[in-house]
C-alpha atoms as a PDB file:
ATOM      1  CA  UNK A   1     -90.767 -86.285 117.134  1.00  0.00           C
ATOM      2  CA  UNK A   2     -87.807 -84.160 117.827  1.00  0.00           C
ATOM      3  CA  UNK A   3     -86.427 -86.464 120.379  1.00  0.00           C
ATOM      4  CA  UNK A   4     -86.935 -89.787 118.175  1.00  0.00           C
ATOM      5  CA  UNK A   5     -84.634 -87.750 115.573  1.00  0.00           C
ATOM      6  CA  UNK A   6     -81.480 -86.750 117.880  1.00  0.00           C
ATOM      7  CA  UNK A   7     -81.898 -90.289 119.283  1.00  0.00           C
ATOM      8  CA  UNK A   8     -81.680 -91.134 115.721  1.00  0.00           C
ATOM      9  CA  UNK A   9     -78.903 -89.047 115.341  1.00  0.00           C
ATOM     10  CA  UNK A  10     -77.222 -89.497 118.154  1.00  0.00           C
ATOM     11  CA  UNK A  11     -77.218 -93.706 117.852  1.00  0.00           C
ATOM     12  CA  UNK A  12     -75.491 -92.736 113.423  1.00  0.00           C
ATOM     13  CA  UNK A  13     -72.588 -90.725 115.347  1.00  0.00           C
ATOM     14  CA  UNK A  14     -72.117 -93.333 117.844  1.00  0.00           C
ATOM     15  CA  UNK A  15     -71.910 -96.511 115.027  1.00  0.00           C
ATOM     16  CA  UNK A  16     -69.774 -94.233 112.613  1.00  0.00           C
ATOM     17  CA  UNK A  17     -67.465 -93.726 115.675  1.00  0.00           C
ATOM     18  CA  UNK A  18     -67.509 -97.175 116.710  1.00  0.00           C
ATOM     19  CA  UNK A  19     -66.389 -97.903 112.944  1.00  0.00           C
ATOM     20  CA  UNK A  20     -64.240 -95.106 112.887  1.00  0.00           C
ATOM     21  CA  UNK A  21     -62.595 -96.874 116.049  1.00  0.00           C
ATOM     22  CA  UNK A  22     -62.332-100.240 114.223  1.00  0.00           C
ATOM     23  CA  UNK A  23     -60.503 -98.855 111.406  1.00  0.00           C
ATOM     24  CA  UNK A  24     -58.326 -97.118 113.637  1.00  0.00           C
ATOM     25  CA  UNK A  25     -57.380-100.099 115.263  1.00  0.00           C
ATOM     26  CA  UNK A  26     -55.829-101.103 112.057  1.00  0.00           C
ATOM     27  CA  UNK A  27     -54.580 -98.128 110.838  1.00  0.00           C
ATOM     28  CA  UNK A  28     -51.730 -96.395 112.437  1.00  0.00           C
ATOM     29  CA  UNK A  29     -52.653 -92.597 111.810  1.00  0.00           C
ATOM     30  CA  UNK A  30     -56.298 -92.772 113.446  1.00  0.00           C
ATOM     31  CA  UNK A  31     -56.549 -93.541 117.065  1.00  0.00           C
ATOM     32  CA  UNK A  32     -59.166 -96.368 117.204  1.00  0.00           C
ATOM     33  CA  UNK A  33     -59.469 -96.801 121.146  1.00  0.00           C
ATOM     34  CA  UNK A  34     -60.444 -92.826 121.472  1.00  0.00           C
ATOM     35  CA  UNK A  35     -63.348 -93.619 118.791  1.00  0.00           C
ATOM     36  CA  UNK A  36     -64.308 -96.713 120.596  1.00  0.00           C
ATOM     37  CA  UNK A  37     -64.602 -95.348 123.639  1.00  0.00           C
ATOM     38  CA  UNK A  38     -66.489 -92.293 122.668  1.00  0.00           C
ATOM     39  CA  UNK A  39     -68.557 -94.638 120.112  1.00  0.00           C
ATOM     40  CA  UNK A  40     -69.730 -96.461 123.495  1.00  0.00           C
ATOM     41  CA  UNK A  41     -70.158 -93.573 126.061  1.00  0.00           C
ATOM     42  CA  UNK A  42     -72.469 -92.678 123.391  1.00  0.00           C
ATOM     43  CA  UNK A  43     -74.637 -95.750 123.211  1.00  0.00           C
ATOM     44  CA  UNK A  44     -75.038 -95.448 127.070  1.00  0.00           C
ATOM     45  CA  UNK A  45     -77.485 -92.871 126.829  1.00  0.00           C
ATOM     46  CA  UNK A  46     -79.600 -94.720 124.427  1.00  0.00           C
ATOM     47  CA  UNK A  47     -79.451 -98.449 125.998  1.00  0.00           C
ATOM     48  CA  UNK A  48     -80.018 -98.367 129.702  1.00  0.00           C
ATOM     49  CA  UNK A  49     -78.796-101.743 129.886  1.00  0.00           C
ATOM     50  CA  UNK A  50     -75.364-101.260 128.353  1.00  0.00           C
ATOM     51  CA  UNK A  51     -74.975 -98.358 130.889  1.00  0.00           C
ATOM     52  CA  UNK A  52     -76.134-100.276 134.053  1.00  0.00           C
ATOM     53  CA  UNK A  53     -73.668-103.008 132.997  1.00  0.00           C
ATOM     54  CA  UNK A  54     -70.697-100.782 132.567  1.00  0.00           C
ATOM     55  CA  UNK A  55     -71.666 -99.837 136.410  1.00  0.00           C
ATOM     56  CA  UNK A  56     -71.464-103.253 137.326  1.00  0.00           C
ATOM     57  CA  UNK A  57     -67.865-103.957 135.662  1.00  0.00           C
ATOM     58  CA  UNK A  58     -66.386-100.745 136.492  1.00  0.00           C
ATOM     59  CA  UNK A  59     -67.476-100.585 139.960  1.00  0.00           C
ATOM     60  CA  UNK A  60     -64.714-102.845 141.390  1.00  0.00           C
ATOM     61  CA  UNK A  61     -61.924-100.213 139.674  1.00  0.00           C
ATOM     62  CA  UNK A  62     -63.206 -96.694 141.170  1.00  0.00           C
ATOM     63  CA  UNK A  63     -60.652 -94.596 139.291  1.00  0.00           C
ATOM     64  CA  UNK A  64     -62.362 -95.915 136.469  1.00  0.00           C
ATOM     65  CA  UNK A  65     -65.924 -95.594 137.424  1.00  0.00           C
ATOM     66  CA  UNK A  66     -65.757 -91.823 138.572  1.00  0.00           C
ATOM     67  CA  UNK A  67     -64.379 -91.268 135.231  1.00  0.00           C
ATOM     68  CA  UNK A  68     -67.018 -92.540 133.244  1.00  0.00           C
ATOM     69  CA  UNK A  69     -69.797 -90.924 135.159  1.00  0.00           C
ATOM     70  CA  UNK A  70     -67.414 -87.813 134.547  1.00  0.00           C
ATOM     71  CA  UNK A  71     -67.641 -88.259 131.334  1.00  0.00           C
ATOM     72  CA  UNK A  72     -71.502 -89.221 130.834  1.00  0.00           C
ATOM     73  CA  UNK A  73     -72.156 -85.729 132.937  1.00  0.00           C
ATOM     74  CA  UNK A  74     -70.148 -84.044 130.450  1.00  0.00           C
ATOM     75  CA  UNK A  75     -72.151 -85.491 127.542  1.00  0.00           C
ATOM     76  CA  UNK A  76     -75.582 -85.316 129.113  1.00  0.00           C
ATOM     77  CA  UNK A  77     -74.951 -81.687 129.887  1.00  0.00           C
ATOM     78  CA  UNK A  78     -73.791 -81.408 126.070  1.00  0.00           C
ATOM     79  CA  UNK A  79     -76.618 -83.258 124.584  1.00  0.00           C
ATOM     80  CA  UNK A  80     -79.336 -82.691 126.880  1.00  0.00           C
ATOM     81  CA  UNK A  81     -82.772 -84.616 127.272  1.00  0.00           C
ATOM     82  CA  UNK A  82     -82.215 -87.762 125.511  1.00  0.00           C
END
Protein backbone atom coordinates (compact mmCIF):
# COMPACT_ATOMS: atom_id res chain seq x y z
CA UNK A 1 0.00 0.00 0.00
CA UNK A 2 2.71 2.36 0.91
CA UNK A 3 4.44 2.04 -2.36
CA UNK A 4 1.10 2.44 -4.57
CA UNK A 5 0.84 5.92 -2.54
CA UNK A 6 4.48 7.52 -3.21
CA UNK A 7 4.00 6.14 -6.75
CA UNK A 8 0.89 8.08 -6.48
CA UNK A 9 2.65 10.83 -5.23
CA UNK A 10 5.46 10.79 -6.97
CA UNK A 11 3.52 10.58 -10.71
CA UNK A 12 1.11 14.41 -8.94
CA UNK A 13 4.74 16.08 -8.50
CA UNK A 14 5.90 14.98 -11.78
CA UNK A 15 2.45 16.32 -13.86
CA UNK A 16 2.37 19.58 -11.63
CA UNK A 17 6.04 20.04 -12.75
CA UNK A 18 5.46 19.17 -16.20
CA UNK A 19 2.63 21.99 -16.01
CA UNK A 20 4.66 24.10 -14.04
CA UNK A 21 7.21 23.74 -17.07
CA UNK A 22 4.50 24.61 -19.65
CA UNK A 23 3.60 27.73 -18.02
CA UNK A 24 7.04 28.60 -17.73
CA UNK A 25 7.56 28.32 -21.20
CA UNK A 26 5.26 31.20 -21.56
CA UNK A 27 6.03 33.15 -18.82
CA UNK A 28 9.26 34.92 -18.52
CA UNK A 29 9.89 34.78 -14.61
CA UNK A 30 9.53 30.81 -14.27
CA UNK A 31 12.02 28.68 -16.01
CA UNK A 32 9.84 26.13 -17.91
CA UNK A 33 12.70 23.82 -19.43
CA UNK A 34 14.14 23.16 -15.65
CA UNK A 35 10.39 21.98 -14.74
CA UNK A 36 10.17 19.97 -17.85
CA UNK A 37 13.04 18.28 -17.46
CA UNK A 38 12.66 17.42 -13.86
CA UNK A 39 8.76 16.76 -14.64
CA UNK A 40 10.22 13.87 -17.02
CA UNK A 41 13.26 12.44 -15.06
CA UNK A 42 10.47 11.91 -12.79
CA UNK A 43 8.13 9.88 -14.93
CA UNK A 44 11.17 7.59 -15.74
CA UNK A 45 10.95 5.84 -12.64
CA UNK A 46 7.35 5.10 -13.00
CA UNK A 47 7.17 4.10 -16.92
CA UNK A 48 9.92 1.73 -17.83
CA UNK A 49 9.25 2.40 -21.30
CA UNK A 50 9.71 6.16 -21.33
CA UNK A 51 13.09 5.44 -19.58
CA UNK A 52 14.35 2.67 -21.98
CA UNK A 53 13.48 5.08 -24.82
CA UNK A 54 15.34 8.04 -23.48
CA UNK A 55 18.38 5.33 -23.54
CA UNK A 56 17.82 4.74 -26.98
CA UNK A 57 17.78 8.60 -28.10
CA UNK A 58 20.39 9.72 -25.84
CA UNK A 59 22.77 7.03 -26.46
CA UNK A 60 24.21 8.47 -29.72
CA UNK A 61 25.12 11.96 -27.57
CA UNK A 62 27.18 10.40 -24.47
CA UNK A 63 27.64 13.73 -22.68
CA UNK A 64 24.09 13.59 -22.54
CA UNK A 65 23.42 10.09 -21.56
CA UNK A 66 25.94 9.97 -18.53
CA UNK A 67 24.09 12.90 -17.38
CA UNK A 68 20.82 11.55 -17.20
CA UNK A 69 21.79 8.33 -15.55
CA UNK A 70 23.60 10.95 -13.18
CA UNK A 71 20.74 12.36 -12.54
CA UNK A 72 18.26 9.23 -12.20
CA UNK A 73 21.07 7.90 -9.48
CA UNK A 74 20.64 11.03 -7.74
CA UNK A 75 16.84 10.68 -7.61
CA UNK A 76 16.67 6.96 -6.99
CA UNK A 77 19.03 7.41 -4.09
CA UNK A 78 16.59 10.38 -2.98
CA UNK A 79 13.41 8.56 -3.43
CA UNK A 80 14.29 5.11 -2.87
CA UNK A 81 12.32 1.81 -3.80
CA UNK A 82 9.88 2.91 -6.28
Amino acid sequence: MIRNTKRTFIFIIAVLFLILGVIGLVLPFLQGILFLAVGVVLLFFLFPNLREKSYKYTVKYPKVHTLILKVEDTIGRILGDI
